[in-house]
C-alpha atoms as a PDB file:
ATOM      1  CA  UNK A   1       0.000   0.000   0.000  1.00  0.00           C
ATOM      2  CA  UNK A   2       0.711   3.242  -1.055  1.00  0.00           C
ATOM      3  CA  UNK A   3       1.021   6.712   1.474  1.00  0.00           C
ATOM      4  CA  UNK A   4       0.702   8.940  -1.029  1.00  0.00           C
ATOM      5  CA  UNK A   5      -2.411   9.274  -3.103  1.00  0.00           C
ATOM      6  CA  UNK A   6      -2.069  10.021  -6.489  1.00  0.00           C
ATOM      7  CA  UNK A   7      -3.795  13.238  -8.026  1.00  0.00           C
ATOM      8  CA  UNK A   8      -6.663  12.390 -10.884  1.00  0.00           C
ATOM      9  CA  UNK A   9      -5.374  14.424 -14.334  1.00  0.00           C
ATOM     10  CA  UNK A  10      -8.360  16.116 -14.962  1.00  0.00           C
ATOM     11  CA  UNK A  11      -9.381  17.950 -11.661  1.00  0.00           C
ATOM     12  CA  UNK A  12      -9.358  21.812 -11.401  1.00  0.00           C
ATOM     13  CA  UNK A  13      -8.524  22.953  -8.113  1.00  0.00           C
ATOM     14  CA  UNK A  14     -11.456  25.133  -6.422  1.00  0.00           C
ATOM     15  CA  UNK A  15     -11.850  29.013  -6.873  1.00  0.00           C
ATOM     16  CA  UNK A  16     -10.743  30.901  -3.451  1.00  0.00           C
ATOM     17  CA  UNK A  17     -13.824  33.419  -3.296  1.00  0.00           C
ATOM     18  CA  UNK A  18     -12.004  34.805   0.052  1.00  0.00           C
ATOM     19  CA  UNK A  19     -10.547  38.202  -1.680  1.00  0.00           C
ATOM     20  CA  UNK A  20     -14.312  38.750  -3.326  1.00  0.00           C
ATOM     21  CA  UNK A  21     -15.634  41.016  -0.488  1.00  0.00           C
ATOM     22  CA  UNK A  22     -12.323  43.012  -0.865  1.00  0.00           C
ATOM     23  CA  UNK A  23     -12.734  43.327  -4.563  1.00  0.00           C
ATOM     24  CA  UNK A  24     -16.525  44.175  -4.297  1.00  0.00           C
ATOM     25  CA  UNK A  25     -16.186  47.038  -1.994  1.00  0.00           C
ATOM     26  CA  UNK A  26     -12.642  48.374  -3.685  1.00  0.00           C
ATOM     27  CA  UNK A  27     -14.778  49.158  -6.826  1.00  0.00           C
ATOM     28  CA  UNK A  28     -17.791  50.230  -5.043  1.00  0.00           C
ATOM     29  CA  UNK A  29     -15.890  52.905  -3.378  1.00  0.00           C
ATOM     30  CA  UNK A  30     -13.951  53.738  -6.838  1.00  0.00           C
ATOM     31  CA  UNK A  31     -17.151  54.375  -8.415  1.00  0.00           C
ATOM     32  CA  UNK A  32     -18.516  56.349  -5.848  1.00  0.00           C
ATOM     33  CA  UNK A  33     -15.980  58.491  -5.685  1.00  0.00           C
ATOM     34  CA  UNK A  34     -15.586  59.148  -9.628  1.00  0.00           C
ATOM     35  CA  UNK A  35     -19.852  59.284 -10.422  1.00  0.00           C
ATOM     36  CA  UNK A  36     -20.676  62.921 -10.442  1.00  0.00           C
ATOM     37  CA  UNK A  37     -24.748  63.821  -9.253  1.00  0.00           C
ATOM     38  CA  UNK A  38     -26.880  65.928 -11.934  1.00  0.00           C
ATOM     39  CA  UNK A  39     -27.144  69.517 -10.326  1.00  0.00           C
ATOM     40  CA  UNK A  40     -30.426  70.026 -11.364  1.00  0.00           C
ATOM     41  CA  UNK A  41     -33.394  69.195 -13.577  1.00  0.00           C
ATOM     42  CA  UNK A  42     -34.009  71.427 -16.611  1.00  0.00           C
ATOM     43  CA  UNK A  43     -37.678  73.180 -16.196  1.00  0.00           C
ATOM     44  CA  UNK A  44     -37.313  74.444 -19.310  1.00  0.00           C
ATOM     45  CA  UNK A  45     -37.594  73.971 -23.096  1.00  0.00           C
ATOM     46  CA  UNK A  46     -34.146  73.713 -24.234  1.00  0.00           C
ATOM     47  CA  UNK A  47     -33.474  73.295 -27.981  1.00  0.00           C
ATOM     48  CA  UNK A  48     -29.905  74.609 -28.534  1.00  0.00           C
ATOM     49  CA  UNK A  49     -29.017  76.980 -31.530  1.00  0.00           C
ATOM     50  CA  UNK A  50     -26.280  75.711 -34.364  1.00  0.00           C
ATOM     51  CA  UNK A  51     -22.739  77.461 -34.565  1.00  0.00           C
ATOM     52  CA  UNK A  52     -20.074  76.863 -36.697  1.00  0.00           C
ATOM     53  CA  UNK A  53     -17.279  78.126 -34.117  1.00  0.00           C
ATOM     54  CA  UNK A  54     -17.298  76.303 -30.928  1.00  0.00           C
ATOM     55  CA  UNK A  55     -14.982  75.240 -28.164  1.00  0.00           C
ATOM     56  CA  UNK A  56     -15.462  73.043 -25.550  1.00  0.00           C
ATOM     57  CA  UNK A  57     -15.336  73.599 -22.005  1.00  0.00           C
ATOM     58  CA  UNK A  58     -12.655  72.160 -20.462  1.00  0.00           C
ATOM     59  CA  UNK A  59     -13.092  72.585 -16.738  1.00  0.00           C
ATOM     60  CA  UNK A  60     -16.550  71.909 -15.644  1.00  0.00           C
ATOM     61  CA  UNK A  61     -15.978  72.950 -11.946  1.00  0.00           C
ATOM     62  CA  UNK A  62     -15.409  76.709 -13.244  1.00  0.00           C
ATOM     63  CA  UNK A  63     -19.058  77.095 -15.032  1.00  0.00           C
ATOM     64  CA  UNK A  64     -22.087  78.561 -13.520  1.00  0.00           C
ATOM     65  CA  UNK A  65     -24.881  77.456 -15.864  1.00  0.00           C
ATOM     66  CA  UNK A  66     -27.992  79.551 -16.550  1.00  0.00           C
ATOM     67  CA  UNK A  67     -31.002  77.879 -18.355  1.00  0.00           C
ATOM     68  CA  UNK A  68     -33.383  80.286 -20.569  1.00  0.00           C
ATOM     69  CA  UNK A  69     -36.395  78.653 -22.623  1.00  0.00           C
ATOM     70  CA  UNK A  70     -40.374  78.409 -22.522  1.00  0.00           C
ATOM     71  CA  UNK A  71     -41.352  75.886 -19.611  1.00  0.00           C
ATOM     72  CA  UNK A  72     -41.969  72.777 -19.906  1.00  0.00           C
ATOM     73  CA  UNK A  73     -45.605  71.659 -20.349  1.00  0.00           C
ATOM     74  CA  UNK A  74     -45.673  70.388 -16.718  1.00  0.00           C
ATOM     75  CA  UNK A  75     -44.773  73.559 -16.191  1.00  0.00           C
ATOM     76  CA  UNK A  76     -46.600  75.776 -18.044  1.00  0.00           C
ATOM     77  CA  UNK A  77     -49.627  75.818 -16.172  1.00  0.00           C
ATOM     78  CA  UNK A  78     -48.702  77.858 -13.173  1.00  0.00           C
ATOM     79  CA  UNK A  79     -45.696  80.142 -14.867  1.00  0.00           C
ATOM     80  CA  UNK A  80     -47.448  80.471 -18.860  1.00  0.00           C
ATOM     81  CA  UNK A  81     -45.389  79.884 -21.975  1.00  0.00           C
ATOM     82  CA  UNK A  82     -43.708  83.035 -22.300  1.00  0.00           C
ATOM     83  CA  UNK A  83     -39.339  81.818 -22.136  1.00  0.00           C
ATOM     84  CA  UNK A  84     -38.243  82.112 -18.497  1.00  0.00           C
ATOM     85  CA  UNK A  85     -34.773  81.974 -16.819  1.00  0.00           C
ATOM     86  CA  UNK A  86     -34.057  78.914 -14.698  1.00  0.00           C
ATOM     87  CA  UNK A  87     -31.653  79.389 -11.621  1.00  0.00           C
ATOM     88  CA  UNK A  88     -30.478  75.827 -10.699  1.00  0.00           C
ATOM     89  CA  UNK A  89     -33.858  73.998 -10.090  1.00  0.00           C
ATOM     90  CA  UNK A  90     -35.956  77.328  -9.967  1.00  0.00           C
ATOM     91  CA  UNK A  91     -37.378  79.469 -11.992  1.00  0.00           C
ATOM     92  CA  UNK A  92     -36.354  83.557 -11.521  1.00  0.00           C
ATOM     93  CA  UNK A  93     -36.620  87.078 -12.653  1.00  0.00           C
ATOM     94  CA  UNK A  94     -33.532  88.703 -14.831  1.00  0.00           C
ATOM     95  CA  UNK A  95     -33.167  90.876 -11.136  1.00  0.00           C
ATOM     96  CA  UNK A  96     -32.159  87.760  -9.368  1.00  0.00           C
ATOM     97  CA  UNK A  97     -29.755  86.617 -11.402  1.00  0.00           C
ATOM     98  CA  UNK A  98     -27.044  89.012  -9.991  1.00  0.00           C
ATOM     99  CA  UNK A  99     -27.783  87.357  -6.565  1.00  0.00           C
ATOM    100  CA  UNK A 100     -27.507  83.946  -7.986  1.00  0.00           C
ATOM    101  CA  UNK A 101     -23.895  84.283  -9.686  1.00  0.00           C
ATOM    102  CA  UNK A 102     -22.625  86.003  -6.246  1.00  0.00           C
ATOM    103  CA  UNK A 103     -24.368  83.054  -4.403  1.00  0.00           C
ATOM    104  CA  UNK A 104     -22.689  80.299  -6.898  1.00  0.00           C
ATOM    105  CA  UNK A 105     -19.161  82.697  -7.415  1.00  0.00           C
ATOM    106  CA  UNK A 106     -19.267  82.538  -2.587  1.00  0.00           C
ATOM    107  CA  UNK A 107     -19.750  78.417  -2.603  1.00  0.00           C
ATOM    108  CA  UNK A 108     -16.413  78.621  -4.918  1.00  0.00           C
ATOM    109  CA  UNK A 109     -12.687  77.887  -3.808  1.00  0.00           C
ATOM    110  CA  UNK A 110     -11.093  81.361  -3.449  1.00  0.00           C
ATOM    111  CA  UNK A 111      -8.406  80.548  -6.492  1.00  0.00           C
ATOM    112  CA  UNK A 112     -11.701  79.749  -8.678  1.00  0.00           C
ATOM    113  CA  UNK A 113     -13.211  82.783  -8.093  1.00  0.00           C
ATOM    114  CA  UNK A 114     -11.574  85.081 -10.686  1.00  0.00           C
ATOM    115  CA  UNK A 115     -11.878  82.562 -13.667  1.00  0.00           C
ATOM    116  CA  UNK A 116     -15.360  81.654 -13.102  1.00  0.00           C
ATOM    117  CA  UNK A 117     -17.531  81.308 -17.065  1.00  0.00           C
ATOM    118  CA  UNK A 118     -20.970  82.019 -16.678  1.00  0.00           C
ATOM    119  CA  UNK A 119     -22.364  79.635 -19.559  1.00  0.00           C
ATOM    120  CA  UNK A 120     -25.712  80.364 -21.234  1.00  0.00           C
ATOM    121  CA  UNK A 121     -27.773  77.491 -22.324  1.00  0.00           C
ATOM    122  CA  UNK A 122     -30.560  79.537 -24.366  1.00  0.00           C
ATOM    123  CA  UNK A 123     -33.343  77.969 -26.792  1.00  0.00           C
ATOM    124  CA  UNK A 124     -33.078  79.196 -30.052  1.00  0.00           C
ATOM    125  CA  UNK A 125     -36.957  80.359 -29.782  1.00  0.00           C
ATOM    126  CA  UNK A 126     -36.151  82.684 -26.552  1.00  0.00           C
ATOM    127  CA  UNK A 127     -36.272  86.380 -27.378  1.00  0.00           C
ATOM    128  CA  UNK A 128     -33.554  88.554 -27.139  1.00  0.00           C
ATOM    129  CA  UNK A 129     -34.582  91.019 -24.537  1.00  0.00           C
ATOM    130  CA  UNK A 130     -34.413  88.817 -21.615  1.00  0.00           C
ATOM    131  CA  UNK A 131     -31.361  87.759 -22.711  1.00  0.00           C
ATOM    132  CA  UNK A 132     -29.971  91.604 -22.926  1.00  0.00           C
ATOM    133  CA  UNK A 133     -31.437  91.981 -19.490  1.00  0.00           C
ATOM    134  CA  UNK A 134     -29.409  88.546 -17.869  1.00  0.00           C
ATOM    135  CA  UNK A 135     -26.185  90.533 -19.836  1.00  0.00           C
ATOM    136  CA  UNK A 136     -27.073  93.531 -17.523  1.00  0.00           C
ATOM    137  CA  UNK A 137     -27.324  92.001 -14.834  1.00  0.00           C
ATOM    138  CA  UNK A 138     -24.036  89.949 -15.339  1.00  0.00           C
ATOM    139  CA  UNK A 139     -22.036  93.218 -15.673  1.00  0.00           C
ATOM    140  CA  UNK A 140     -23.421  94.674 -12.263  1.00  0.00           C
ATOM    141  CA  UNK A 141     -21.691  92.030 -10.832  1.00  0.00           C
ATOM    142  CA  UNK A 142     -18.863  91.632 -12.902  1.00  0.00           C
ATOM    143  CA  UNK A 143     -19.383  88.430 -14.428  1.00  0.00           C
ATOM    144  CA  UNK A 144     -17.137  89.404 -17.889  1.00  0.00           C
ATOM    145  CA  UNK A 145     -17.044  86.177 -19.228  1.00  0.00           C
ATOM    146  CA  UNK A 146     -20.019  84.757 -20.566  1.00  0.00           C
ATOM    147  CA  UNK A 147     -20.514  81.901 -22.885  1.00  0.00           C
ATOM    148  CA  UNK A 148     -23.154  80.512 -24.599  1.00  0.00           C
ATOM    149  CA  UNK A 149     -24.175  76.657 -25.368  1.00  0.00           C
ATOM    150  CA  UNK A 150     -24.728  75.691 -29.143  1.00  0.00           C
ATOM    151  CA  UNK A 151     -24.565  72.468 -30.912  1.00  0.00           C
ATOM    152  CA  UNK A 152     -21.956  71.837 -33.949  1.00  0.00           C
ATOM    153  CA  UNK A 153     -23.841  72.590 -37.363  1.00  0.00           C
ATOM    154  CA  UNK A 154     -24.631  75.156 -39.899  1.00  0.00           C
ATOM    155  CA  UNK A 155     -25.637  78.523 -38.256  1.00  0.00           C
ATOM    156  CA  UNK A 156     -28.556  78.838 -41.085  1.00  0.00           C
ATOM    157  CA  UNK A 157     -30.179  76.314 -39.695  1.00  0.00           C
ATOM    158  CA  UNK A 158     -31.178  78.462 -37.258  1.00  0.00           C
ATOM    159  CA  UNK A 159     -33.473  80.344 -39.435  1.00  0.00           C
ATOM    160  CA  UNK A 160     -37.245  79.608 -39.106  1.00  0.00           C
END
């Protein structure tokens, strides 16, 4: 008689599962720290214009984003169909929006303070007057740069 057993050829050993729990929280934790939350819902109609000259924005941190379009029809009961500015997740009057970029410019780090873009996501359809007034409003609080949101296309497809 033999000690020693001899192994069978076609045997896999078994999986060690002991390093799942490790591996299963490791990624858990990596993709809650790299998933970024949706600031707000858009209350508003939001068809972008066409340009032919864009650039992308590179830092996302540094924009303060201001919504202008007709509500949405959920919406258009209580505040009409007339285009109205969007602050975040409320809707707001061209007066307020000096407050809100102060507000926004205050939650900043200091060093982003001073390079802050105020970006302008306008439908096509809003008219121009309101968006003369936000301009106003920006420059009383000396928020210089200003940029607005288009699509890549032909800028005459913009014509109705």
């Amino acid at each position: 008689m033999s000690k020693f057993a001899k192994k069978k050829s076609g045997e896999l050993p078994a999986v060690s599962t002991a390093s799942l729990p490790d591996i299963v929280f490791m990624l858990l934790f990596f993709f809650m720290t790299v998933t970024v939350m949706k600031d707000s819902t858009v209350k508003v109609e939001n068809t972008l214009p066409n340009a032919s000259e864009i650039k992308k924005l590179e830092k996302k941190d540094r924009v303060i984003t201001i919504y202008v379009g007709a509500p949405t029809q959920e919406y258009q009961s209580t505040f009409g169909s007339e285009p109205k500015i969007q602050l975040n997740d409320k809707f707001a009057s061209p007066s307020e929006v000096g407050d809100f970029i102060l507000m926004e410019r205050a939650k900043k780090a200091q060093e982003l303070q001073n390079v802050l873009t105020t970006s302008l996501k306008v439908d096509k359809n809003a008219n121009m007057g309101l968006i003369s007034d936000i301009k106003q409003e920006l420059r009383k609080v000396n928020a210089l740069k200003v940029n607005y949101t288009t699509y890549e296309g032909d800028a005459f497809n913009n014509i109705n």
